[in-house]
C-alpha atoms as a PDB file:
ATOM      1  CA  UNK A   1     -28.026  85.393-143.202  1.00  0.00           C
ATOM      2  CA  UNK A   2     -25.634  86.984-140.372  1.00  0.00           C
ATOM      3  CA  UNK A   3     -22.239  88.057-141.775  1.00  0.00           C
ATOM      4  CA  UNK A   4     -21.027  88.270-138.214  1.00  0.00           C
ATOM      5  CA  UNK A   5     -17.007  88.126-138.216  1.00  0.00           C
ATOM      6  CA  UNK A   6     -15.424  86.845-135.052  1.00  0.00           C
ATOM      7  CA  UNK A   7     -12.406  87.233-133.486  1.00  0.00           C
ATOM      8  CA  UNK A   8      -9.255  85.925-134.346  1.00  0.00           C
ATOM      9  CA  UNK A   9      -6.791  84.388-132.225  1.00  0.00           C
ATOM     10  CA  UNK A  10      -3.485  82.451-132.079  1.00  0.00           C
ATOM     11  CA  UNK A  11      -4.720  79.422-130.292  1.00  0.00           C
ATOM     12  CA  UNK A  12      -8.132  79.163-131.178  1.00  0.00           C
ATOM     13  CA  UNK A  13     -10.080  79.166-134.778  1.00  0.00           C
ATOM     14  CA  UNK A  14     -13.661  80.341-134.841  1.00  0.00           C
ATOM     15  CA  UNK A  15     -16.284  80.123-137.729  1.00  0.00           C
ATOM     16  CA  UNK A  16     -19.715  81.050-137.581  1.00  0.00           C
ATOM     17  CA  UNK A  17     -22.662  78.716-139.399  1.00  0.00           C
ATOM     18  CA  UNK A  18     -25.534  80.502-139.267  1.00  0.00           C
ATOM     19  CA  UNK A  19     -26.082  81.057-135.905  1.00  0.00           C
ATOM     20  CA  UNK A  20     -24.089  78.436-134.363  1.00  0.00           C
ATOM     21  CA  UNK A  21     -19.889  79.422-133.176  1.00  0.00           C
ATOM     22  CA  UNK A  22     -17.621  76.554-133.608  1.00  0.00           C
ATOM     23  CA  UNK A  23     -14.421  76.746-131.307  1.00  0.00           C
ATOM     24  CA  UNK A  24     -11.420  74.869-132.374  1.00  0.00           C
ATOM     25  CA  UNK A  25      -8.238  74.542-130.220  1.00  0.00           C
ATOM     26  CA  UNK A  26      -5.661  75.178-132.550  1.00  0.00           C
ATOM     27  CA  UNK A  27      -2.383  73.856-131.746  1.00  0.00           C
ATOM     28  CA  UNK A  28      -2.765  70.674-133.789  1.00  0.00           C
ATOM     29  CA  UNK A  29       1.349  70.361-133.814  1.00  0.00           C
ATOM     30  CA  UNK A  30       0.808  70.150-129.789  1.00  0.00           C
ATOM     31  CA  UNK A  31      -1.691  67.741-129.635  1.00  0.00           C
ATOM     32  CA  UNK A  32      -3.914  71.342-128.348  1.00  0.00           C
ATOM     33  CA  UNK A  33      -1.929  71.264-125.678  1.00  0.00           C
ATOM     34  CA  UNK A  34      -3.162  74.781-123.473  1.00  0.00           C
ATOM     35  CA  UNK A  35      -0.230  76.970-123.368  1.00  0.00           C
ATOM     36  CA  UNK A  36      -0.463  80.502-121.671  1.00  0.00           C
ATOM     37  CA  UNK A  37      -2.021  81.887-124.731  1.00  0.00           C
ATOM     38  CA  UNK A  38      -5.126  79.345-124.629  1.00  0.00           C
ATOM     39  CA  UNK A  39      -6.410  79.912-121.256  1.00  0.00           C
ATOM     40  CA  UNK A  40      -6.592  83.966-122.054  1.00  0.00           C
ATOM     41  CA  UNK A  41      -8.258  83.252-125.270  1.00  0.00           C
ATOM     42  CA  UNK A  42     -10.508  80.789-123.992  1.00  0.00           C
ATOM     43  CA  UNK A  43     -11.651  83.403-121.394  1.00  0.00           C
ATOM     44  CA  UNK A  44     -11.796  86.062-123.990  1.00  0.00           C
ATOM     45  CA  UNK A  45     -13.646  83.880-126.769  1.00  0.00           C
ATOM     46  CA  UNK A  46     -16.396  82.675-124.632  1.00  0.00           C
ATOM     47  CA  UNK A  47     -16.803  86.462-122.901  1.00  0.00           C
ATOM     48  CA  UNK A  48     -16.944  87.143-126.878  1.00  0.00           C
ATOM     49  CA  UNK A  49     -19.463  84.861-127.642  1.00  0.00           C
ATOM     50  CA  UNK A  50     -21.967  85.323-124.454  1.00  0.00           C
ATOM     51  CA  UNK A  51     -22.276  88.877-125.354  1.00  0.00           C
ATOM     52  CA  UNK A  52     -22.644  88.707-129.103  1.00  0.00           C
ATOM     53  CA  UNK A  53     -26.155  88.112-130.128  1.00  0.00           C
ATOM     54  CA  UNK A  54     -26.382  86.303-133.398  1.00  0.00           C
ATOM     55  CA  UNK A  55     -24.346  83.483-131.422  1.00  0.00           C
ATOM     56  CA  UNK A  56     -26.886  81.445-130.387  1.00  0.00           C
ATOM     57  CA  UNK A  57     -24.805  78.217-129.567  1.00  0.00           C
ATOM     58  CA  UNK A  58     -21.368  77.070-129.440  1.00  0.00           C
ATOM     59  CA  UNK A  59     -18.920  73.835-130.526  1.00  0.00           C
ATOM     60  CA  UNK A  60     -15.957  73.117-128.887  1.00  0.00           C
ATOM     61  CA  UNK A  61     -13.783  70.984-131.024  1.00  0.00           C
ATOM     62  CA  UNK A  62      -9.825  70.125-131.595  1.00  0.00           C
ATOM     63  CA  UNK A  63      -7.895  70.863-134.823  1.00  0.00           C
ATOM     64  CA  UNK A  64      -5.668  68.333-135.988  1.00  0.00           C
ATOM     65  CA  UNK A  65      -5.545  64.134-134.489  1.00  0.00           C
ATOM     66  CA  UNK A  66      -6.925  65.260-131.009  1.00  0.00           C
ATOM     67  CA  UNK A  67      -8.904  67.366-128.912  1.00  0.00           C
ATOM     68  CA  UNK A  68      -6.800  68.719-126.053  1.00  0.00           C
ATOM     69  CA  UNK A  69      -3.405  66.881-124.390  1.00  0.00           C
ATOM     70  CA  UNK A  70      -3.863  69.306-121.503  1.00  0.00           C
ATOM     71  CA  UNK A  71      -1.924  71.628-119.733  1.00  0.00           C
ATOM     72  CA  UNK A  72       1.086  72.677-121.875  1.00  0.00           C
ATOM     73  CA  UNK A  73       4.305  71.068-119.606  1.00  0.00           C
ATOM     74  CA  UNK A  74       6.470  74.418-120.626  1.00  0.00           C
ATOM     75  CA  UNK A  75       3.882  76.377-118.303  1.00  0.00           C
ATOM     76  CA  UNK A  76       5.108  74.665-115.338  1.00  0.00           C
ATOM     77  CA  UNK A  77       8.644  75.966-116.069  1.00  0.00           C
ATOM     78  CA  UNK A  78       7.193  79.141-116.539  1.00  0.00           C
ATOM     79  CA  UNK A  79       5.457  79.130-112.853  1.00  0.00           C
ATOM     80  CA  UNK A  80       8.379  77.842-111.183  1.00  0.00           C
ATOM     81  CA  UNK A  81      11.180  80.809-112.463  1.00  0.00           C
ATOM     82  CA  UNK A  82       8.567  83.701-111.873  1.00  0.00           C
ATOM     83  CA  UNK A  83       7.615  81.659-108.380  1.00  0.00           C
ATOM     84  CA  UNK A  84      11.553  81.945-107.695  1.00  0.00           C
ATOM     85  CA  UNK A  85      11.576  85.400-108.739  1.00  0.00           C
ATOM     86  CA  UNK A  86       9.162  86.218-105.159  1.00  0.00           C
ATOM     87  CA  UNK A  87      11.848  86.187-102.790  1.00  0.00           C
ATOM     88  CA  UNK A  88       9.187  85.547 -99.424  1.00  0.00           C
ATOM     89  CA  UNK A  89       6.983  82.667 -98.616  1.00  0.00           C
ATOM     90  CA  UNK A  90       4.066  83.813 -97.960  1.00  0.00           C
ATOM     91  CA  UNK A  91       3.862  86.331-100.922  1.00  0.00           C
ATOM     92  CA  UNK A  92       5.202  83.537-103.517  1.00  0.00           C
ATOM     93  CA  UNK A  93       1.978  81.483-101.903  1.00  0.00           C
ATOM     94  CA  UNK A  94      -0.200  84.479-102.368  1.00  0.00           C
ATOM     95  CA  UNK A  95       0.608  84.893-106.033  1.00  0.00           C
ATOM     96  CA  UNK A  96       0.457  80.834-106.785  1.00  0.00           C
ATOM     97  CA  UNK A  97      -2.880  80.986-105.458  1.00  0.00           C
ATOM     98  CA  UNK A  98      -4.112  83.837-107.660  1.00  0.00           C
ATOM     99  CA  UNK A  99      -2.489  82.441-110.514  1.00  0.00           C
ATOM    100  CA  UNK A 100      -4.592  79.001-110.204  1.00  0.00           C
ATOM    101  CA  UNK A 101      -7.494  81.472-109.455  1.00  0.00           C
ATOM    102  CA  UNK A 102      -7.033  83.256-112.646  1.00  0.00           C
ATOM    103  CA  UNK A 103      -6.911  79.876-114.469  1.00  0.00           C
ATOM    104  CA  UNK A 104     -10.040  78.537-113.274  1.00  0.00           C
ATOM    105  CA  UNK A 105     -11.495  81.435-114.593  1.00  0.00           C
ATOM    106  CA  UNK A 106     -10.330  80.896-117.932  1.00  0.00           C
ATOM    107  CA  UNK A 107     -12.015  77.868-118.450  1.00  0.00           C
ATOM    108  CA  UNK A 108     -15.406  78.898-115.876  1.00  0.00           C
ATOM    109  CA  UNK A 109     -16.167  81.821-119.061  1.00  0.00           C
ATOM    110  CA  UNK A 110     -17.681  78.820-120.590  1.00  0.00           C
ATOM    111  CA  UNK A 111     -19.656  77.158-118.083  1.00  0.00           C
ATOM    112  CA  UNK A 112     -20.611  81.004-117.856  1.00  0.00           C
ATOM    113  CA  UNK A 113     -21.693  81.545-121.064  1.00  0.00           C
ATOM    114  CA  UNK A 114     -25.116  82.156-121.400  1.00  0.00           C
ATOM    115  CA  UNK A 115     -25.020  80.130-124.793  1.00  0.00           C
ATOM    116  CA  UNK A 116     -25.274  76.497-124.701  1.00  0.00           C
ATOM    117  CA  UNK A 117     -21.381  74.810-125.363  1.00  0.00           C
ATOM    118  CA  UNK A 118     -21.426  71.517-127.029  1.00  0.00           C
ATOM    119  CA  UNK A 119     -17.857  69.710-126.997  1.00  0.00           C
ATOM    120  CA  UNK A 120     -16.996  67.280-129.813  1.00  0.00           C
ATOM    121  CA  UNK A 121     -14.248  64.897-128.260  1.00  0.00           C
ATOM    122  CA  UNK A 122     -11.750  62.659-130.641  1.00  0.00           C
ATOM    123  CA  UNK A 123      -8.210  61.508-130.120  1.00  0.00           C
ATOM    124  CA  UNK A 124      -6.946  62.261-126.449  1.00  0.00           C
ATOM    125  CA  UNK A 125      -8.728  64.380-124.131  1.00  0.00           C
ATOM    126  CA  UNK A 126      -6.640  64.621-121.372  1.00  0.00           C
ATOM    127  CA  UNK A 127      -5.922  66.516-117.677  1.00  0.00           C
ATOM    128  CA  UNK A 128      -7.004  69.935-118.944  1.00  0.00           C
ATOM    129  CA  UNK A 129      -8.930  69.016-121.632  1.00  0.00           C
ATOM    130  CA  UNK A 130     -11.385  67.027-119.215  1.00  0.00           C
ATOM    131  CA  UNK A 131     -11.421  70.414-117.202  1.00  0.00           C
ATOM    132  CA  UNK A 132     -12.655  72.586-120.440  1.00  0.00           C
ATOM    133  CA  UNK A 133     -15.233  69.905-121.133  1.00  0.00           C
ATOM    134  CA  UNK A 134     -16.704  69.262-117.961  1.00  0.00           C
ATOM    135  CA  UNK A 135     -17.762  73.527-117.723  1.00  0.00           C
ATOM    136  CA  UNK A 136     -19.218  72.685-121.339  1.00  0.00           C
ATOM    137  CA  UNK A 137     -23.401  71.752-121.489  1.00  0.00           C
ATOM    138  CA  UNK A 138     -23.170  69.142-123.757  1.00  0.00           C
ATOM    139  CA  UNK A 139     -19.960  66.000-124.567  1.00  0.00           C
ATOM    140  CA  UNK A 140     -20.089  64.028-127.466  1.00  0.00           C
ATOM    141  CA  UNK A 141     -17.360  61.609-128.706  1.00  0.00           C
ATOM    142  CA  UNK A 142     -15.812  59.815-131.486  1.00  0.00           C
ATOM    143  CA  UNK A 143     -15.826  56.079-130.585  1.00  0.00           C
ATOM    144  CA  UNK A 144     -12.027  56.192-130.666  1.00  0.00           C
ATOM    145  CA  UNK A 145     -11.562  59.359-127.977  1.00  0.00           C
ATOM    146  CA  UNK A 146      -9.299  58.370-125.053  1.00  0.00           C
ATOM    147  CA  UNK A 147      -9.299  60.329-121.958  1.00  0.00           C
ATOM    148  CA  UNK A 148      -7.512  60.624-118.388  1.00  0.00           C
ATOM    149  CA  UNK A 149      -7.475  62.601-115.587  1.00  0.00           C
ATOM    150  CA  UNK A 150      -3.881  62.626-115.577  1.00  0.00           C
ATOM    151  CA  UNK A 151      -3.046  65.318-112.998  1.00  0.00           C
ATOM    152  CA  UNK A 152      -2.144  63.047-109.976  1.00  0.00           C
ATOM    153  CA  UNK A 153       0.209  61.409-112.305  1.00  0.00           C
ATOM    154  CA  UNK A 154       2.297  64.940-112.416  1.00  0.00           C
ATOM    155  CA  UNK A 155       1.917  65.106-108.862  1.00  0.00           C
ATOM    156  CA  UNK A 156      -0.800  67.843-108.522  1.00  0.00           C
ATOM    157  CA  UNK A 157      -4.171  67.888-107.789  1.00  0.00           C
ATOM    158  CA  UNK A 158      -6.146  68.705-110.349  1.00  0.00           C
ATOM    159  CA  UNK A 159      -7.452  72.456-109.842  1.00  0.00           C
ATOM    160  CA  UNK A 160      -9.341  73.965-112.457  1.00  0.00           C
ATOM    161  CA  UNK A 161     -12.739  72.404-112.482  1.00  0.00           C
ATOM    162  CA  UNK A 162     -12.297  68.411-113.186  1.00  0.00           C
ATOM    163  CA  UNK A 163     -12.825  67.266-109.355  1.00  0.00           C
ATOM    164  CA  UNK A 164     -15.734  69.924-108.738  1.00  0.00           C
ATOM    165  CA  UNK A 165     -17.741  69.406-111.895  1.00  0.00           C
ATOM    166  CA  UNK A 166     -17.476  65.559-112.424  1.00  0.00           C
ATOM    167  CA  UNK A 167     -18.818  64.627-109.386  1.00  0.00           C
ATOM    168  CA  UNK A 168     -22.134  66.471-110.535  1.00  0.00           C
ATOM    169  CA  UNK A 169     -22.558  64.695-113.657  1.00  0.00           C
ATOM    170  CA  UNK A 170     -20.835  61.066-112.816  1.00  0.00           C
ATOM    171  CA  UNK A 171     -20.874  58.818-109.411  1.00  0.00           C
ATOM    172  CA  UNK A 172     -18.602  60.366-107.316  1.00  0.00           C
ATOM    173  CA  UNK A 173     -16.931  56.533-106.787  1.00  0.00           C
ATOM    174  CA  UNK A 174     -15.953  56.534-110.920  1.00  0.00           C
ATOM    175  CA  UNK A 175     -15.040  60.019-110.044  1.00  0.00           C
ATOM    176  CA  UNK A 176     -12.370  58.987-107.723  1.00  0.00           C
ATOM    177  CA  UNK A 177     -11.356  55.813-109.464  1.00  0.00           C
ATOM    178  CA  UNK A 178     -10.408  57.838-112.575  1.00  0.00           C
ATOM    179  CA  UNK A 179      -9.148  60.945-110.561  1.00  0.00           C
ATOM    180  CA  UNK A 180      -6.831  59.017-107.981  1.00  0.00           C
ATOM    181  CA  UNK A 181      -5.485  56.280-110.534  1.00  0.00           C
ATOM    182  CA  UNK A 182      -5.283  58.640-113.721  1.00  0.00           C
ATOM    183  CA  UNK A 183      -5.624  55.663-116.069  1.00  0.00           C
ATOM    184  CA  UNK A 184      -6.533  56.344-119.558  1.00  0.00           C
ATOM    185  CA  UNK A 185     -10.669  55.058-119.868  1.00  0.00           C
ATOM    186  CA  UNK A 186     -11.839  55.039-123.655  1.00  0.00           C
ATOM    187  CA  UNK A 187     -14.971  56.449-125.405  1.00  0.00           C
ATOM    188  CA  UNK A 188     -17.090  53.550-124.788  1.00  0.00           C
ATOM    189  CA  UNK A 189     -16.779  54.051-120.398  1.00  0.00           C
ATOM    190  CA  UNK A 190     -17.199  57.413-121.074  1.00  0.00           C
ATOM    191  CA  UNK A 191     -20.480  57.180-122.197  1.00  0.00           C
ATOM    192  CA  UNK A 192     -21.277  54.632-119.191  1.00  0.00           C
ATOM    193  CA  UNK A 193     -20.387  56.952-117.055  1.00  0.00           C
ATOM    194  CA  UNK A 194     -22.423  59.657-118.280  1.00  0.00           C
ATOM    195  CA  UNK A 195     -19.179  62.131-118.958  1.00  0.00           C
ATOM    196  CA  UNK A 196     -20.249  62.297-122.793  1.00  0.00           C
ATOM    197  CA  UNK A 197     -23.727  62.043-124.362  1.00  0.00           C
ATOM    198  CA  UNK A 198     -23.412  59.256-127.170  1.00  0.00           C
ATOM    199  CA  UNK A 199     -20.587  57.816-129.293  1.00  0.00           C
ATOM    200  CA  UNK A 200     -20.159  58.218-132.913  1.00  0.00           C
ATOM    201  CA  UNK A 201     -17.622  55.903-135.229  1.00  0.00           C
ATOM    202  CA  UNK A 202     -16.123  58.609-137.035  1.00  0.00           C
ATOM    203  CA  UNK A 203     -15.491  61.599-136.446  1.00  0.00           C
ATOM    204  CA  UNK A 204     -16.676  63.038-139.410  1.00  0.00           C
ATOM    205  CA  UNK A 205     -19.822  61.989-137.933  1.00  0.00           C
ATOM    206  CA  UNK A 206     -19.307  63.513-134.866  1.00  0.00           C
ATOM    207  CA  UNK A 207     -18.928  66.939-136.253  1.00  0.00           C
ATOM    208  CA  UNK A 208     -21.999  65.923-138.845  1.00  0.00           C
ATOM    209  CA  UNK A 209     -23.737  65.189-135.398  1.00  0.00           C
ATOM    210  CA  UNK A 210     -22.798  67.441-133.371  1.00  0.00           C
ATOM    211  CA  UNK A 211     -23.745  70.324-136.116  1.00  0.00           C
ATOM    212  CA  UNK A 212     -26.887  68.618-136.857  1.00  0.00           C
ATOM    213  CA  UNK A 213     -27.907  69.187-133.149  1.00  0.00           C
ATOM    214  CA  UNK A 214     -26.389  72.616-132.589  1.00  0.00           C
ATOM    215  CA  UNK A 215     -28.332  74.231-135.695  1.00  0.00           C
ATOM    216  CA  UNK A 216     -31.582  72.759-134.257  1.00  0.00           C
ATOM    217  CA  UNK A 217     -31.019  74.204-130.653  1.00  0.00           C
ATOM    218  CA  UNK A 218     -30.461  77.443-132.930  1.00  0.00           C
ATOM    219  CA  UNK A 219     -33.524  77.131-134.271  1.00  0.00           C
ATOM    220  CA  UNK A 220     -35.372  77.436-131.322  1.00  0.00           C
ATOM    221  CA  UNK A 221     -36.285  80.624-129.261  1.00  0.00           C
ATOM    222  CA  UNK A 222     -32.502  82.607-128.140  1.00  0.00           C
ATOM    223  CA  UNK A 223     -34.161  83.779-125.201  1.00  0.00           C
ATOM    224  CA  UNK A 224     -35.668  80.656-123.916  1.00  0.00           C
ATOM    225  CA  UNK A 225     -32.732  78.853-124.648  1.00  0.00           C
ATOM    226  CA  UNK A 226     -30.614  80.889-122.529  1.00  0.00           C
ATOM    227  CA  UNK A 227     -33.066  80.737-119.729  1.00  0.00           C
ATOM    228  CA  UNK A 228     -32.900  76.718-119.771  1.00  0.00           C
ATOM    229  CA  UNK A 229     -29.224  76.728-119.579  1.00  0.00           C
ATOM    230  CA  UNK A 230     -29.735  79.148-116.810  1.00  0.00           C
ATOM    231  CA  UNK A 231     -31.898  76.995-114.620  1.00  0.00           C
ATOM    232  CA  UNK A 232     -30.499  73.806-115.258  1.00  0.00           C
ATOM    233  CA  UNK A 233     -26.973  75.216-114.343  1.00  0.00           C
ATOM    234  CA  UNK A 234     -28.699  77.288-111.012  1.00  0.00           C
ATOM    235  CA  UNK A 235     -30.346  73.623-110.254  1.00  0.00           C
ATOM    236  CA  UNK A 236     -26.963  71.768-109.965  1.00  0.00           C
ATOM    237  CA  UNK A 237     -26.210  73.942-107.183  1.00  0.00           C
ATOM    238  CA  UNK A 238     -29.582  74.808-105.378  1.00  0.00           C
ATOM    239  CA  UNK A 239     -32.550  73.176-103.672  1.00  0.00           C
ATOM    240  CA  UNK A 240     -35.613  72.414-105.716  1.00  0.00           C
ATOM    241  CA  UNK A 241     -37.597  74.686-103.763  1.00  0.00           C
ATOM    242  CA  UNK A 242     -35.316  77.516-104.466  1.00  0.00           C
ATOM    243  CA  UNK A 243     -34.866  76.514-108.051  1.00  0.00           C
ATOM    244  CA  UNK A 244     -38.449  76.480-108.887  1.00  0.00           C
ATOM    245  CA  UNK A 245     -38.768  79.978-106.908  1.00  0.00           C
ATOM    246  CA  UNK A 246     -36.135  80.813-109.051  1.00  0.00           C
ATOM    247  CA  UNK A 247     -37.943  79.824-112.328  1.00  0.00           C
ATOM    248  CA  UNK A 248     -41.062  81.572-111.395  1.00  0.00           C
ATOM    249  CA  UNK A 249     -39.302  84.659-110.919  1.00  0.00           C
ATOM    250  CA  UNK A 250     -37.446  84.031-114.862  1.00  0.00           C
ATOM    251  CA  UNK A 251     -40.681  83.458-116.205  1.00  0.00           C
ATOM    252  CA  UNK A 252     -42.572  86.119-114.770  1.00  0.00           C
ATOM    253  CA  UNK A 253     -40.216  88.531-116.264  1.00  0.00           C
ATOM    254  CA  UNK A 254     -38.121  87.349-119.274  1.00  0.00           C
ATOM    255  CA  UNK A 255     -40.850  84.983-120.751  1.00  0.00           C
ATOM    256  CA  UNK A 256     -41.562  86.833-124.540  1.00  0.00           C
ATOM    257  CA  UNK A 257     -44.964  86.572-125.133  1.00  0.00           C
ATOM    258  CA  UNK A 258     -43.818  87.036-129.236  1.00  0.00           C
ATOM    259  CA  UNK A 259     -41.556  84.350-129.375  1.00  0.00           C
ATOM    260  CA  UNK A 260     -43.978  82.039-128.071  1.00  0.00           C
ATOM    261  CA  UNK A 261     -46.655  83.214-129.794  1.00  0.00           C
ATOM    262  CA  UNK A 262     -44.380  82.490-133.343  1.00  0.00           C
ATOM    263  CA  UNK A 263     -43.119  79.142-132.013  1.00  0.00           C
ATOM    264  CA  UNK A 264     -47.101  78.163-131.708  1.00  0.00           C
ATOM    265  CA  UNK A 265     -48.284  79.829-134.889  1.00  0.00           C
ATOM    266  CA  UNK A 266     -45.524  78.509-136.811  1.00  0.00           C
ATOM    267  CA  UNK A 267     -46.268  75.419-139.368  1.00  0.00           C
ATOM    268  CA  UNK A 268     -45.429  71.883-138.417  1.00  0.00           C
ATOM    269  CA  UNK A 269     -41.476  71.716-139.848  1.00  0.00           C
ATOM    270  CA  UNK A 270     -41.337  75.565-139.882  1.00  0.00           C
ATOM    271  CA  UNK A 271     -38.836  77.035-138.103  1.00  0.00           C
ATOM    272  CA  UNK A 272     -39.746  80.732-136.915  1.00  0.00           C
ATOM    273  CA  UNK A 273     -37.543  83.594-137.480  1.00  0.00           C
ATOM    274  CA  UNK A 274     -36.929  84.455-134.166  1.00  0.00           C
ATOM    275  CA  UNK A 275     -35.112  87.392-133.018  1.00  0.00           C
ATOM    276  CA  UNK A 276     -31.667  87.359-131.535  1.00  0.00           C
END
């Protein structure tokens, strides 16, 4: 078995099982809330894990009574004194800009990750925590999870992913409802919606769920996994036409004639030993 050690941060913990990363936002006294520190480590965690091979598939998961209360309030105070510090208009715009930039690519390193990123949702989930899992593959939620696009209720509009990923994997009229009124919706309209795959009543069987389906998506060929995240998340954004062009072209040169060959000769139950 791997003995893989990952990184270590101050906002996130990571363990490996077996093959399979588990994330966990690690501010529990904070509710998670994302200071400064958490976007950067986000970033550098899922750069981490794309490029690491015995990580075959991540979980993204909360320490303590919640997943993620969102953006960290003392970061707008931060903004606003080095926004003061730019004495001219149009430079103090320039920087803003490239600031919210930087932050959506914080949290597009997972969407980017060639690994497949299941989040495990309980307690609140809320403004930036429905950003981080909306750029995840895979949502699934304790039956007690509240969330809310809360942005519009701090006067902002949301800017880091929410309103450009949602409307790809929920009707764009919920999308709005939630996104213009910023009322809390619970675990069970989540799932109606389609922002989370299926409930569980605890969440000790969320995480016993949510591992359960992570190792077996381990199990399975590295290679071709990668490549199905890869089309489905090129499909989202491209004609059929040129996603199947695009398929053909995958296939025709990063199909591995071993691992299929061991997935077929493999005994009913077995799992092969693929290579990372």
């Amino acid at each position: 078995m791997n003995t893989i050690e990952p990184p270590v941060y101050t906002t996130l913990a990571l363990r490996m099982e077996q093959h399979v990363l588990w994330v966990a936002l690690n501010r529990p006294d904070k509710a998670n809330a994302m200071n400064e520190p958490m976007w950067e480590e986000l970033q550098a965690c899922f750069e981490w894990a794309d490029g690491e091979p015995c990580v075959r598939v991540v979980v993204l998961c909360g320490e303590g009574k919640n997943f993620c209360a969102g953006i960290d309030l003392g970061m707008f105070a931060g903004l606003a004194t080095h926004m003061e510090s730019i004495p001219e208009a149009s430079r103090r715009i320039e920087w803003f800009r490239r600031r919210i930039k930087q932050l959506q690519g914080n949290l597009t390193a997972i969407e980017q990750c060639r690994k497949p990123v299941i989040a495990a949702v309980h307690g609140n989930c809320i403004g930036g925590g429905i950003d981080m899992i909306s750029a995840c593959d895979m949502r699934f939620s304790s039956a007690a999870a509240v969330y809310s696009i809360k942005e519009i209720d701090i006067g902002i509009v949301a800017d880091v992913g929410t309103l450009q990923r949602l409307p790809k994997l929920m009707a764009p009229g919920i999308v709005s409802e939630l996104a213009l009124s910023g009322r809390y919706f619970d675990a069970s309209e989540a799932e109606r919606f389609g922002l989370v795959n299926r409930l569980y009543n605890s969440y000790e069987e969320l995480i016993e769920g949510v591992s359960e389906l992570a190792q077996m998506i381990a199990r399975k060929s590295p290679l071709a996994v990668r490549g199905t995240k890869e089309m489905i998340r090129y499909s989202r954004d491209h004609s059929v036409d040129d996603a199947l062009n695009y398929v053909a072209t995958w296939n025709a040169g990063m199909l591995s004639q071993e691992d299929a060959l061991l997935a077929m000769s493999a005994a009913a139950g077995e799992a092969p030993d693929f290579k990372d």
